[in-house]
Structure formats: C-alpha cells, structure tokens
Protein backbone atom coordinates (compact mmCIF):
# COMPACT_ATOMS: atom_id res chain seq x y z
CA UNK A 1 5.04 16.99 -39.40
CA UNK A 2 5.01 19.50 -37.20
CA UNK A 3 8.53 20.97 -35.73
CA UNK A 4 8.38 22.74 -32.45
CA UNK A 5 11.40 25.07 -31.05
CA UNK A 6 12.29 24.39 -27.98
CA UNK A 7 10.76 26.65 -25.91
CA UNK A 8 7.53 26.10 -27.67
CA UNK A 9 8.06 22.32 -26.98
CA UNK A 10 8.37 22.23 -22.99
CA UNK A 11 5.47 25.11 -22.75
CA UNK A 12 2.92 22.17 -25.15
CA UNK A 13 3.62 19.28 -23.69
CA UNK A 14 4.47 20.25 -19.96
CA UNK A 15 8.77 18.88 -19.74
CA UNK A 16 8.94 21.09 -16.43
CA UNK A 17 11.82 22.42 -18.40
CA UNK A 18 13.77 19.26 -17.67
CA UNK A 19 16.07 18.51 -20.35
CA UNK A 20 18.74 15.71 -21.68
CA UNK A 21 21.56 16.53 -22.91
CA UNK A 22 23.82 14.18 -25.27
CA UNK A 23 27.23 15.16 -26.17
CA UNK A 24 28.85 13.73 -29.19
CA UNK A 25 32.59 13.37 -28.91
CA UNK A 26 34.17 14.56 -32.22
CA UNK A 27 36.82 12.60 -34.06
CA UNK A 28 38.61 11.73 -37.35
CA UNK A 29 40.99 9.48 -38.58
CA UNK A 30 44.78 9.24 -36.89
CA UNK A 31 45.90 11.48 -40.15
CA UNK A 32 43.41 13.83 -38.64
CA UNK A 33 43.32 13.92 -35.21
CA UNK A 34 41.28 17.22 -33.78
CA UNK A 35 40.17 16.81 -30.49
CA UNK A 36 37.56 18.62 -28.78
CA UNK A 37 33.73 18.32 -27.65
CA UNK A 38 30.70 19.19 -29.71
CA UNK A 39 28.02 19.22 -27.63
CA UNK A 40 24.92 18.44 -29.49
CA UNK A 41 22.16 19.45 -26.59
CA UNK A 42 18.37 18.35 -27.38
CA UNK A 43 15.75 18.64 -25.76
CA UNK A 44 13.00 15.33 -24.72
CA UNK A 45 10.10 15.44 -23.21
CA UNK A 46 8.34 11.85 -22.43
CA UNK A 47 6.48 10.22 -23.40
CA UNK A 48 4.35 11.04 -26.14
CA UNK A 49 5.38 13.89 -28.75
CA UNK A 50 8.92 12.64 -27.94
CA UNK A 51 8.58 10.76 -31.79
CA UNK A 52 7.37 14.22 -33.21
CA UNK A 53 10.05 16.16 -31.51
CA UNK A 54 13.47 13.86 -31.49
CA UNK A 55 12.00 12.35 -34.89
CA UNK A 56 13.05 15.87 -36.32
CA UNK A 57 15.26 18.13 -34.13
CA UNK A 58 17.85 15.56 -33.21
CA UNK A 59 17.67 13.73 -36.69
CA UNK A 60 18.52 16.91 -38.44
CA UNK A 61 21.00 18.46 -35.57
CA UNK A 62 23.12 14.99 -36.35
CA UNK A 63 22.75 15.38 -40.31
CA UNK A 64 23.47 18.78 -40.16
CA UNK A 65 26.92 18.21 -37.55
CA UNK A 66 28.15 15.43 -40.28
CA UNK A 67 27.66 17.95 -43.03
CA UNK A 68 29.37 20.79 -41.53
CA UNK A 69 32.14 19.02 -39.26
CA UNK A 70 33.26 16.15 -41.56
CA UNK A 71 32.82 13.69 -38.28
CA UNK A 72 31.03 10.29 -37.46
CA UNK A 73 29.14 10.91 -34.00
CA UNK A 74 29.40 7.65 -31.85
CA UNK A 75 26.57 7.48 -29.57
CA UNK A 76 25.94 4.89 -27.39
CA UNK A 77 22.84 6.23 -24.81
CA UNK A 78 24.68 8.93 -24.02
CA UNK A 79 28.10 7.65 -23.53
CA UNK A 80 30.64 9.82 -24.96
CA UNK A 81 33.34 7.76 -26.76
CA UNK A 82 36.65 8.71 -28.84
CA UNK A 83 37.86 6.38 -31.07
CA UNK A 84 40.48 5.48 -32.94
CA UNK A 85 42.36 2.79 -34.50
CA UNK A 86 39.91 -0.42 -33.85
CA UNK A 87 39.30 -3.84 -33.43
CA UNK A 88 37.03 -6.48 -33.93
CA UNK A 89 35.54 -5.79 -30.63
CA UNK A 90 34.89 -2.15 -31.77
CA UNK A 91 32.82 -3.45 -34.56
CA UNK A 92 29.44 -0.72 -34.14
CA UNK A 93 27.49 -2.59 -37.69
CA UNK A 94 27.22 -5.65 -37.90
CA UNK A 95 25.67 -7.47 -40.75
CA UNK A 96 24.37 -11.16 -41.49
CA UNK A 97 23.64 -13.69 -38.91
CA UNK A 98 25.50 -16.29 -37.50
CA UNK A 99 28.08 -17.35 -34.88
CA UNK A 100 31.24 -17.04 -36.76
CA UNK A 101 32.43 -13.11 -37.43
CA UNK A 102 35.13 -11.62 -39.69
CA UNK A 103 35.69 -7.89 -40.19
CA UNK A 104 35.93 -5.74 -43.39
CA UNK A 105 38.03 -2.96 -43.80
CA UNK A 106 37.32 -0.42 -46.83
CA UNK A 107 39.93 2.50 -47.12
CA UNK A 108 39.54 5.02 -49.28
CA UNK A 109 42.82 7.15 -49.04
CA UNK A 110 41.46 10.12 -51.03
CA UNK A 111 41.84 12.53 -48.29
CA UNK A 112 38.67 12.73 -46.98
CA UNK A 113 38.02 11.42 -43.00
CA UNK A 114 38.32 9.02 -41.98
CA UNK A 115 39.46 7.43 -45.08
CA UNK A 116 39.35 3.99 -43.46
CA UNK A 117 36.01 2.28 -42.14
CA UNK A 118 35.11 -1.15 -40.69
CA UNK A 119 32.13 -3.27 -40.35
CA UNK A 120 31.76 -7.03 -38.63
CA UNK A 121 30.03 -9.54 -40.86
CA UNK A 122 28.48 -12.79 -39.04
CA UNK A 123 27.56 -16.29 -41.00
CA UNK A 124 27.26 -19.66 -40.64
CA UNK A 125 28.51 -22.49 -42.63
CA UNK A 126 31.07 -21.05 -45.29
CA UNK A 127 31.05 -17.51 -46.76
CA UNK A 128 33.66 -15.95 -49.03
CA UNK A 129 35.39 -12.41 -49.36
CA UNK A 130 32.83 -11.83 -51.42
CA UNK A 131 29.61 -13.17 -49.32
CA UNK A 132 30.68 -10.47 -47.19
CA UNK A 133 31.20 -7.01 -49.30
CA UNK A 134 27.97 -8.16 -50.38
CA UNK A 135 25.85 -8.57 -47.49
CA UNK A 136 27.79 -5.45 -45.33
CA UNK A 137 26.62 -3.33 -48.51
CA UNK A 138 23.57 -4.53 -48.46
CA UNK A 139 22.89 -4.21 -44.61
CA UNK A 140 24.45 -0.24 -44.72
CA UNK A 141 22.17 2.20 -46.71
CA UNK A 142 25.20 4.56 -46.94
CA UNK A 143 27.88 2.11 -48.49
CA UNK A 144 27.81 1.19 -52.63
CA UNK A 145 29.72 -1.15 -54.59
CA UNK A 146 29.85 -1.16 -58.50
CA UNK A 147 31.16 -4.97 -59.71
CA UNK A 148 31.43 -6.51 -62.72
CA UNK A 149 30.92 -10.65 -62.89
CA UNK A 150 33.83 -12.18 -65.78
CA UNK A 151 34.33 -15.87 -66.77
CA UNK A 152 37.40 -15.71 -64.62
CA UNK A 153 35.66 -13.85 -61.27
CA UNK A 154 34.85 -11.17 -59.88
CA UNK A 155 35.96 -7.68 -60.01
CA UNK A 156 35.61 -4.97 -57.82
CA UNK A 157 35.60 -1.61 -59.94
CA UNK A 158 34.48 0.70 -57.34
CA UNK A 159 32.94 1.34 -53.64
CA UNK A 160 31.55 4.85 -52.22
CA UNK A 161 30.08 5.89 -48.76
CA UNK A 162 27.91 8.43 -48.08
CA UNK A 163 30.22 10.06 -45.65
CA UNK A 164 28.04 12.78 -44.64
CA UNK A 165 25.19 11.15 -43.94
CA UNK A 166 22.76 13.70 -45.98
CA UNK A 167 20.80 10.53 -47.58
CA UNK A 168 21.58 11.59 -50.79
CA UNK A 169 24.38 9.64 -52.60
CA UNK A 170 25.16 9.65 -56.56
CA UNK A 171 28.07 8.94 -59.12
CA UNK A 172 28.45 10.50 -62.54
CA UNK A 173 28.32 8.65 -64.67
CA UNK A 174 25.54 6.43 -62.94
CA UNK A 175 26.68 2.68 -62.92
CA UNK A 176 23.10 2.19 -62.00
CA UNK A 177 22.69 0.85 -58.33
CA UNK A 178 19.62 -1.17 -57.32
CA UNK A 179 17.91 -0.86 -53.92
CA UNK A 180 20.47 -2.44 -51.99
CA UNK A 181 23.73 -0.42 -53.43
CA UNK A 182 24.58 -2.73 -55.78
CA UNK A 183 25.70 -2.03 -59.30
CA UNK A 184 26.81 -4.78 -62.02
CA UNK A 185 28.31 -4.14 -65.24
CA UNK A 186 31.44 -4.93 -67.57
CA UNK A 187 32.15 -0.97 -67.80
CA UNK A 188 34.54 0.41 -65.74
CA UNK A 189 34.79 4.09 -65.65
CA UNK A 190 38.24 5.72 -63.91
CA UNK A 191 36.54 8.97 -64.13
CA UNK A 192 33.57 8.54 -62.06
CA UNK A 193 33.30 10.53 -59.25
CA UNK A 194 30.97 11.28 -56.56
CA UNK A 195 28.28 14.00 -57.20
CA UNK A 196 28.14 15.47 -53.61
CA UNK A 197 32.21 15.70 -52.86
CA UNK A 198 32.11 15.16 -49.23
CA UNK A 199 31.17 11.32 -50.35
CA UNK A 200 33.94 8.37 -51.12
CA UNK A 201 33.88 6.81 -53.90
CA UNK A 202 36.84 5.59 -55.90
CA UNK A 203 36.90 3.34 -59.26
CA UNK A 204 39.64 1.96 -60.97
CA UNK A 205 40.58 -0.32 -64.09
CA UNK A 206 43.01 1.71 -66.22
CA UNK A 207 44.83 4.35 -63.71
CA UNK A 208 44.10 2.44 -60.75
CA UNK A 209 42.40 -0.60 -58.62
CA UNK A 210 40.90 -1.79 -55.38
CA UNK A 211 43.50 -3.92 -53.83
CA UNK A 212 42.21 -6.42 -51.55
CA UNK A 213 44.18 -7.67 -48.25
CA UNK A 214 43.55 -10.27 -46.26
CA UNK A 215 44.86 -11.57 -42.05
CA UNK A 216 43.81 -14.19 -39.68
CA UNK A 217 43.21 -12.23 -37.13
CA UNK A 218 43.34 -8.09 -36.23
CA UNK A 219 46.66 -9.33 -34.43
CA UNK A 220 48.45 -10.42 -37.62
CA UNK A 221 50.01 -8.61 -40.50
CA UNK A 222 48.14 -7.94 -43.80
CA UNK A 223 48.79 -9.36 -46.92
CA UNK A 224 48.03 -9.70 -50.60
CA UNK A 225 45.02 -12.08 -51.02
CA UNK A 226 46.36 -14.64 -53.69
CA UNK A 227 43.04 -15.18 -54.84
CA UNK A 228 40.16 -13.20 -55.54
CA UNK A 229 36.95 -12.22 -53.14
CA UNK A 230 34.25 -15.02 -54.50
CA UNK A 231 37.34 -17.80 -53.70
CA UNK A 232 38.41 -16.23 -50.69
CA UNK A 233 36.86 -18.57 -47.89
CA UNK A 234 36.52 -16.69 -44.66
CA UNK A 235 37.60 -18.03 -41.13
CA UNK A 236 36.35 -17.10 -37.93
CA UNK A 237 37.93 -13.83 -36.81
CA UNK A 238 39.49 -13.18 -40.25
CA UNK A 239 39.84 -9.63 -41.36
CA UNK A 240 39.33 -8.68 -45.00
CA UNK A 241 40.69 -5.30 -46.49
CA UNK A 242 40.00 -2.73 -49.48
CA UNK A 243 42.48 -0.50 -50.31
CA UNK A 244 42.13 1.88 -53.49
CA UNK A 245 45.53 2.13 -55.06
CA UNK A 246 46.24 4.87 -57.58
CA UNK A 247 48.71 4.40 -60.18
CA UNK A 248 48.51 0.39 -59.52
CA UNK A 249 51.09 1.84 -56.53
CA UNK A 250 49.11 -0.86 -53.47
CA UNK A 251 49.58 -0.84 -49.45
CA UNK A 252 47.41 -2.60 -47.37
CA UNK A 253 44.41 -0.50 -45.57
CA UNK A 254 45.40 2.22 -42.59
CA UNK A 255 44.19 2.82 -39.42
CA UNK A 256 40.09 2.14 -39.59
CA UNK A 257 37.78 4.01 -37.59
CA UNK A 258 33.68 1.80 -37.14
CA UNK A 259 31.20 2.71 -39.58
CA UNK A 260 28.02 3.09 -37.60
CA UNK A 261 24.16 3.08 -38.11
CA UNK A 262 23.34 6.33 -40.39
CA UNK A 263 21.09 8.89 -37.80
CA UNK A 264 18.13 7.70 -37.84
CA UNK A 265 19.25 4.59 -36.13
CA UNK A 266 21.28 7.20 -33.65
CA UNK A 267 18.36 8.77 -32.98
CA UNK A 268 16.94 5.29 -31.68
CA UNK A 269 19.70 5.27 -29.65
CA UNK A 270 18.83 8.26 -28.20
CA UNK A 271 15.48 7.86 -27.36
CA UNK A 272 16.06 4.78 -25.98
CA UNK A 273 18.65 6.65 -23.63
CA UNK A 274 16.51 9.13 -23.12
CA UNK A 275 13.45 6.64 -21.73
CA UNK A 276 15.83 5.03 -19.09
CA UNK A 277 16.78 8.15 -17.67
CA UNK A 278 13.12 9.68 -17.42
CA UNK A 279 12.25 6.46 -15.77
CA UNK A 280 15.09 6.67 -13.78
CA UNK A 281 14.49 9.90 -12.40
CA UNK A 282 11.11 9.28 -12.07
CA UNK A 283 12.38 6.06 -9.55
C-alpha cells in the first residue's frame, strides 16, 4: 500500500487543499490527571483514495500517540470528549447481545494509566460473572485472560490489556492464548509479566490474587462477591469488578475510565465523520 504525504495527497487526488481536522482530547486516570489538547490533524480527501490515505496516516498517527503519550483517544466523529470517572451510560464497548446490560470493571493498580477500565456486556436469559469476562475478552482484541477450570470453579489467575494499542501483546512465560485471548491451564505463574511494559497484565496465586467485587447498580457500594464468577448470576444493571491485590492486601476497583474500540475501529469513526462533513459542505 501506497502512503502519500500530505502535500503529495491533495496535489493526486485534487482535495482543493480542504482539510479535516480531529482533535483528540488527552486524558488519564484521576491518579493522573494532565490536561491539555493533542491535536491529531489529518488530512481527507473524498471519496475514493480516502481508504488508502486514512487506512494508513491516521491509523498509525493514533498508534503512534498511544505509544508515546500513555493515553486512550476518545473519538466520537470529531467530538472532543474528557473523561473521567464513568458510568454505565459511558460504556464506549459493548459486547454480547441482548436487552439486559451489566458493566465490568478490570483494575489493574500497577501504576500504569489508567489502571482501571470498563466495558458493558448485554445478554438475554441468565449469564454469570463469568459469561461476561468471557465474552468482553472475547469481543476486545486488546484484553487477555489466563484461567484455570478446578472441581470446585473457576479461577481467575491473570488478565492483561494491550494498553498501547501497538497490536502486539505477549507474556513470558506464555500461558498460551487462543484466538480469542483466552488461556486455560492449572499453572499459575506470579512471575509472569508482560513482554512490551507499557501493557497490563497481572497474575497471582502465591504473592497475590484477582479479587472480584460485585454492586447492584453504579449507585451502590462495592463488595466482596461471596461466590465465585461461574455462580455469580448477573442482574440487569449490575456492575462486576477485578481488582489485582498484591500481598492478598484487597480493595474494591478505583475510579474506571471506558475501554474503547482499538484504532482501527477509530479510524471508522473517523471516516465516517469525515463523509458527513464533505457532504455537508458540499449541501
């Protein structure tokens, strides 16, 4: 594929030298509040080479601004947005199908923001803790889960993210994830860490665990699930949280910040923004 600069870009395929600009509010975790705009500015000509351009400049501009800055861009068609603490009506990924939602909360607390992400989970019918971590992995391309299946349940040894979106996620030792994110085994490994160390991940079984949480609603306090994720029956607008807890020392999950689509999907968004407005101004 070819990549064009620019300048090279609105001379081939005739922009005029009109040009969109989308600017990405940056933003961390309440720990790590640091205001200020990035502006990410890219340039669209439509329609036509508007896949072979945005495909590559904007795709890599966003990669490359998670990589350097340590942030999660929200981008909504050009909307600029700053976040923080949120609710179920924040919810950016959603995953499964159904009328009834619940939220899941996975915080990290290694130091690395935001520490704390959500997703929404939909279903029909009944669905467990577990249902959930299962299908929201499963649905995000940048979230893992190692688990290991026991006579008496389930056990959650560790979860990663790929927190700067590069599309390149390992652990070491490899538990051995399948397509989805999924590892299963009955070996626990405290010392596994992430390979690239701007990703979460956090396991636990000797020096420290996941503790899980559970509410009723984003309204009401958190507390220690009694039971474990696969008999954990989920209610609509429940909230389910992951918190890793070193030295078996637990608190429920902090402030959580959405998880959103990794950038390819933003780029979507973008040139979906970018369409209405050149039809807009062509109006």
């Amino acid at each position: 594929m070819r990549i064009y600069s620019k300048s090279a870009f609105l001379r081939s395929f005739g922009c005029g030298g009109r040009r969109f600009r989308f600017t990405v509010r940056r933003f961390s975790g309440p720990r790590l509040a640091r205001p200020g705009l990035v502006g990410l500015q890219t340039c669209i000509c439509l329609p036509g080479a508007v896949g072979r351009f945005m495909e590559t400049e904007a795709k890599l501009m966003i990669k490359e601004a998670i990589k350097r800055l340590g942030w999660i861009p929200a981008v909504a068609v050009g909307l600029v947005q700053e976040l923080g603490a949120a609710g179920s009506d924040d919810v950016q990924f959603w995953a499964g199908h159904g009328t009834n939602r619940a939220v899941l909360v996975i915080d990290w607390a290694d130091g690395l923001g935001p520490e704390s992400l959500l997703w929404g989970y939909r279903w029909n019918g009944t669905a467990t803790g577990l249902d959930m971590l299962l299908t929201v992995v499963r649905a995000d391309s940048r979230l893992y889960c190692h688990l290991g299946q026991y006579g008496w349940g389930t056990a959650v040894f560790g979860l990663g993210y790929d927190l700067d979106g590069d599309d390149s996620f390992g652990v070491n030792p490899a538990p051995g994830f399948d397509a989805e994110g999924v590892a299963w085994s009955l070996s626990p490994n405290d010392s596994r860490v992430a390979v690239d160390a701007d990703d979460h991940w956090r396991e636990g079984w000797n020096t420290g665990y996941w503790a899980y949480y559970v509410r009723a609603d984003e309204n009401s306090p958190w507390t220690s699930s009694m039971v474990g994720a696969a008999d954990r029956v989920l209610t609509a607008g429940s909230w389910d949280g992951w918190r890793f807890a070193s030295g078996f020392v637990a608190s429920p999950p902090g402030s959580a910040v959405p998880a959103v689509p990794e950038p390819t999907a933003l780029v979507l968004l973008l040139l979906g923004g970018s369409w209405w407005s050149y039809r807009r101004l062509r109006s």
